[in-house]
Protein backbone atom coordinates (compact mmCIF):
# COMPACT_ATOMS: atom_id res chain seq x y z
CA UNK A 1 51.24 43.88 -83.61
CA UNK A 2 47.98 44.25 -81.43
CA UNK A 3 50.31 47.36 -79.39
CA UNK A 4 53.88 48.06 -79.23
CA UNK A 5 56.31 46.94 -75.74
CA UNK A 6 55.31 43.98 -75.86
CA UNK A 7 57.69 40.52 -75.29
CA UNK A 8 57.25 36.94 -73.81
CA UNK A 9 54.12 36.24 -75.81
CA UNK A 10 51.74 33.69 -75.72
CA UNK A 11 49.37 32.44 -78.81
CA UNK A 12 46.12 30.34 -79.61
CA UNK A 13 44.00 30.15 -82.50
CA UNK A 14 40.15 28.84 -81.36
CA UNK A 15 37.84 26.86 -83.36
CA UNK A 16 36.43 29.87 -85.13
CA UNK A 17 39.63 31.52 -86.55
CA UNK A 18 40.26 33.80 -83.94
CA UNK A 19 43.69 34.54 -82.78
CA UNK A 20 44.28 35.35 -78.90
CA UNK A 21 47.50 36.45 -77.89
CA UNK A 22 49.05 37.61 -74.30
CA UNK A 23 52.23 39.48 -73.61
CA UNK A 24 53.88 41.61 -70.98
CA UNK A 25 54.31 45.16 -72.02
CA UNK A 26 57.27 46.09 -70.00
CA UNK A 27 56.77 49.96 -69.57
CA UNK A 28 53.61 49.50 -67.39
CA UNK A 29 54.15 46.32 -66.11
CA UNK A 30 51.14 44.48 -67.27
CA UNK A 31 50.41 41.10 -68.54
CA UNK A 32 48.06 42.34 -71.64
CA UNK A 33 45.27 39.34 -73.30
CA UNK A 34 44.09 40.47 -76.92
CA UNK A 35 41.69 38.99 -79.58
CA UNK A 36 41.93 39.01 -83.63
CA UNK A 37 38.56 37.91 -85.04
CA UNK A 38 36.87 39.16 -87.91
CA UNK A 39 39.89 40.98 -88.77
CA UNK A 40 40.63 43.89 -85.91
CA UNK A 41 42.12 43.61 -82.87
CA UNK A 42 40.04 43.91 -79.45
CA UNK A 43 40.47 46.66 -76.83
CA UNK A 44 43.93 45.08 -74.73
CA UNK A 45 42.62 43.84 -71.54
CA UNK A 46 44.85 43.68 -68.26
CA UNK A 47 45.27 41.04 -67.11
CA UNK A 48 47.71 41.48 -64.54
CA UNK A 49 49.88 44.29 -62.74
CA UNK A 50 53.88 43.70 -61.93
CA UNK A 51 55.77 46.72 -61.64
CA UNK A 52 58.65 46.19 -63.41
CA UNK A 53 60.47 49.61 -63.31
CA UNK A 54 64.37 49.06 -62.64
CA UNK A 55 64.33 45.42 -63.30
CA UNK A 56 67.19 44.45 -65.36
CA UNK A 57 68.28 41.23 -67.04
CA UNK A 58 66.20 38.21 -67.75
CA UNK A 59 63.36 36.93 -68.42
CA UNK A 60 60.41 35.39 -67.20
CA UNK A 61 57.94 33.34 -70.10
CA UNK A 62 54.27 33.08 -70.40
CA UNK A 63 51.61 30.33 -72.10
CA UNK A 64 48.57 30.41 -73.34
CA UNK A 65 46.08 28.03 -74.19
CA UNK A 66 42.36 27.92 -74.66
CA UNK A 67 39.86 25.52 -73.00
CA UNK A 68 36.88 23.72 -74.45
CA UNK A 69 34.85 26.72 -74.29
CA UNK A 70 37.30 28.91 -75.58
CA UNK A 71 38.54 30.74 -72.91
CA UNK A 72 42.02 31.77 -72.25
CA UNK A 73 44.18 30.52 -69.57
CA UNK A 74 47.63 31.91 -69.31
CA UNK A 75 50.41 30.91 -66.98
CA UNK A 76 53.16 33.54 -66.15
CA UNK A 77 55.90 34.51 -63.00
CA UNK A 78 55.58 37.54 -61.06
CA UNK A 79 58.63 39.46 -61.15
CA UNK A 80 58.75 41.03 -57.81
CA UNK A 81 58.57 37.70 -55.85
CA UNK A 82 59.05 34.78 -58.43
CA UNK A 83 55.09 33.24 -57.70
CA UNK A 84 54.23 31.13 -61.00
CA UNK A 85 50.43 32.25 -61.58
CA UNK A 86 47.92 30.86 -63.60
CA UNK A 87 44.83 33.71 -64.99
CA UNK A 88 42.02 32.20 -66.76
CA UNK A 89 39.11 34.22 -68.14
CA UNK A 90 35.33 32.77 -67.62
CA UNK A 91 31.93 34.86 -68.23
CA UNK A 92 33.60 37.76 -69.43
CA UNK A 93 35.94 38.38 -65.80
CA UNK A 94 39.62 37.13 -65.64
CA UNK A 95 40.28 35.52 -62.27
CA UNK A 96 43.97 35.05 -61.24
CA UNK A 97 45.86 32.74 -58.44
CA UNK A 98 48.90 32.00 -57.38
CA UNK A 99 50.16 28.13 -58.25
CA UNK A 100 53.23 27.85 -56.50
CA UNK A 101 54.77 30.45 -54.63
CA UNK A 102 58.25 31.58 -54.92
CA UNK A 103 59.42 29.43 -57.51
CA UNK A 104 60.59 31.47 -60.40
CA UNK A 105 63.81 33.66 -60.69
CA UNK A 106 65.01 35.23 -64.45
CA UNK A 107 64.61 32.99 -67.36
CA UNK A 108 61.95 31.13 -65.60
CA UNK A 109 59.65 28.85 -68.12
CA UNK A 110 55.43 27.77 -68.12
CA UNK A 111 54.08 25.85 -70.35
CA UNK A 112 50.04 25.49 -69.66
CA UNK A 113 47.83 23.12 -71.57
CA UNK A 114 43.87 22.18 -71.00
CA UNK A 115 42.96 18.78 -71.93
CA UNK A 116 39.13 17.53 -73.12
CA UNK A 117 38.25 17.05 -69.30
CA UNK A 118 39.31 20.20 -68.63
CA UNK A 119 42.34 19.08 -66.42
CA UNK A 120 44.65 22.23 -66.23
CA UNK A 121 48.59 20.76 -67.37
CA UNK A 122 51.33 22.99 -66.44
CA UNK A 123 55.00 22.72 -66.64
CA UNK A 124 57.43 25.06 -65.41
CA UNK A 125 61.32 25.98 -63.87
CA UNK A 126 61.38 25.86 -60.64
CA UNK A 127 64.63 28.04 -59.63
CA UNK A 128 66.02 28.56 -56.33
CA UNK A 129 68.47 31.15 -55.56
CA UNK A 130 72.08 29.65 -56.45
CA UNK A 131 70.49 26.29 -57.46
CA UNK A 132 70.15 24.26 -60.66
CA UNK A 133 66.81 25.00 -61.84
CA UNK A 134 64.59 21.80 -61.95
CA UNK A 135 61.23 20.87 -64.23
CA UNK A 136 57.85 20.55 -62.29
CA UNK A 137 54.85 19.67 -63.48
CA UNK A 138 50.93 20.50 -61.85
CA UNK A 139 47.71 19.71 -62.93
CA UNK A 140 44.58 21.89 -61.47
CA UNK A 141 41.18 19.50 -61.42
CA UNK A 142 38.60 21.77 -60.60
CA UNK A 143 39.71 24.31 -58.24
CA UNK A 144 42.56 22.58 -56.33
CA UNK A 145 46.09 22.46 -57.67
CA UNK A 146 48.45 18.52 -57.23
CA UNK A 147 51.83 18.60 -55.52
CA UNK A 148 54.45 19.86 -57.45
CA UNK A 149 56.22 16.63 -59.18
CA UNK A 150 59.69 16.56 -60.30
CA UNK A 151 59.17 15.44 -64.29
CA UNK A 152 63.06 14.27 -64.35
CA UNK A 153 65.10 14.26 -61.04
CA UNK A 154 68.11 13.30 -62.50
CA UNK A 155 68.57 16.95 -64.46
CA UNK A 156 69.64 19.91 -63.46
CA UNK A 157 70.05 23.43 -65.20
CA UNK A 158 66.69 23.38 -67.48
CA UNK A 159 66.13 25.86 -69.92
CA UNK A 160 63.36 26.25 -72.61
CA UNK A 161 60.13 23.89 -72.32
CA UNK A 162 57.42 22.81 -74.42
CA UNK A 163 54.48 20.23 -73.84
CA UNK A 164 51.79 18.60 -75.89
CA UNK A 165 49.28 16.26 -75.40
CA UNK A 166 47.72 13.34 -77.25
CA UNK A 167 44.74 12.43 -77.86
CA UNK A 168 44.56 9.84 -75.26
CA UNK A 169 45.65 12.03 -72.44
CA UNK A 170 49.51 11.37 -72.74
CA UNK A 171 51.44 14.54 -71.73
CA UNK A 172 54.55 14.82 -73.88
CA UNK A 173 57.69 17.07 -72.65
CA UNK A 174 60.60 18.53 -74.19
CA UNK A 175 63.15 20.40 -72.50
CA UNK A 176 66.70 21.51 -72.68
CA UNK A 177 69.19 20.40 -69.67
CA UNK A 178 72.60 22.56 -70.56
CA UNK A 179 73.65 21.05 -73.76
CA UNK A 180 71.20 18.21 -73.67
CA UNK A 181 67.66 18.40 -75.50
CA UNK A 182 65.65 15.90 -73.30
CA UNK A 183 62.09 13.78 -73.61
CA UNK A 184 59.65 13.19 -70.73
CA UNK A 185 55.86 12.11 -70.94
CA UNK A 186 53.27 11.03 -68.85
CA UNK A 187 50.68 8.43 -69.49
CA UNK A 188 47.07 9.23 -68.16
């Protein structure tokens, strides 16, 4: 392990070997990015700040995935208010923005994928307090973020996520709904 306290972990292996990981280490609060290449671990960077001291119970879950040039991109919730956030790291700096505000409570899912055009995928719980959560789905072209689409209106009470794509650009989504494990994609 690249340093201990850490949970809700993200992974990516890049062309040249080299493993990235991100996690939150839960003492501090922050959202930590590491590198293994050439056998030893980099210096953990922060990412991001949340101060987590007092929370208790649940969850929220982060992503990771690397673009064409290599560079990380991790989509997370902030604890104190529930924003889902997306942190990408370009020329060395790590930038960070808020993609939809509000949206995640405990046990709160992302699931972030680049695709060849660089098209930012992301698919994520969106839980409101005493509702059934519900599975949205964003893409970020450049610097602005789509509408917020409901990938499956007809579920309620989603759980864990993951997504893929092809290599013709169709986004492929499996979630849970209670009991039920459930299939969604989108063609290009």
């Amino acid at each position: 392990a690249a340093s201990p306290g850490g949970y809700a972990t993200g992974i990516a292996v890049d062309s040249s070997g080299g493993i990235h990981m991100a996690y939150w280490d839960y003492e501090p609060g922050n959202l930590i990015y590491v590198v293994k290449s050439g056998g030893s671990w980099s210096t953990p960077a922060v990412i991001d700040t949340v101060n987590l001291a007092g929370e208790k119970g649940g969850y929220f879950y982060i992503s990771l995935a690397l673009d064409a040039n290599g560079d990380p991109h991790v989509c997370y919730f902030n604890w104190n208010n529930g924003d889902l956030k997306h942190a990408w790291k370009s020329n060395g700096t790590w930038s960070v923005e808020v993609v939809a505000p509000g949206v995640g409570l405990s046990y709160s899912y992302a699931n972030v994928l680049i695709d060849s055009a660089g098209t930012v995928h992301v698919l994520f719980t969106h839980v409101a307090q005493g509702l059934p959560s519900k599975l949205n789905y964003m893409t970020k072209t450049g610097a602005a973020w789509s509408s917020a689409t409901d990938v499956d209106p007809n579920s309620e009470g989603i759980g864990a996520l993951s997504m893929a794509i092809d290599s013709v650009g169709n986004i492929h989504a499996l979630f849970t709904c209670g009991s039920e494990l459930r299939y969604a994609e989108k063609l290009p």
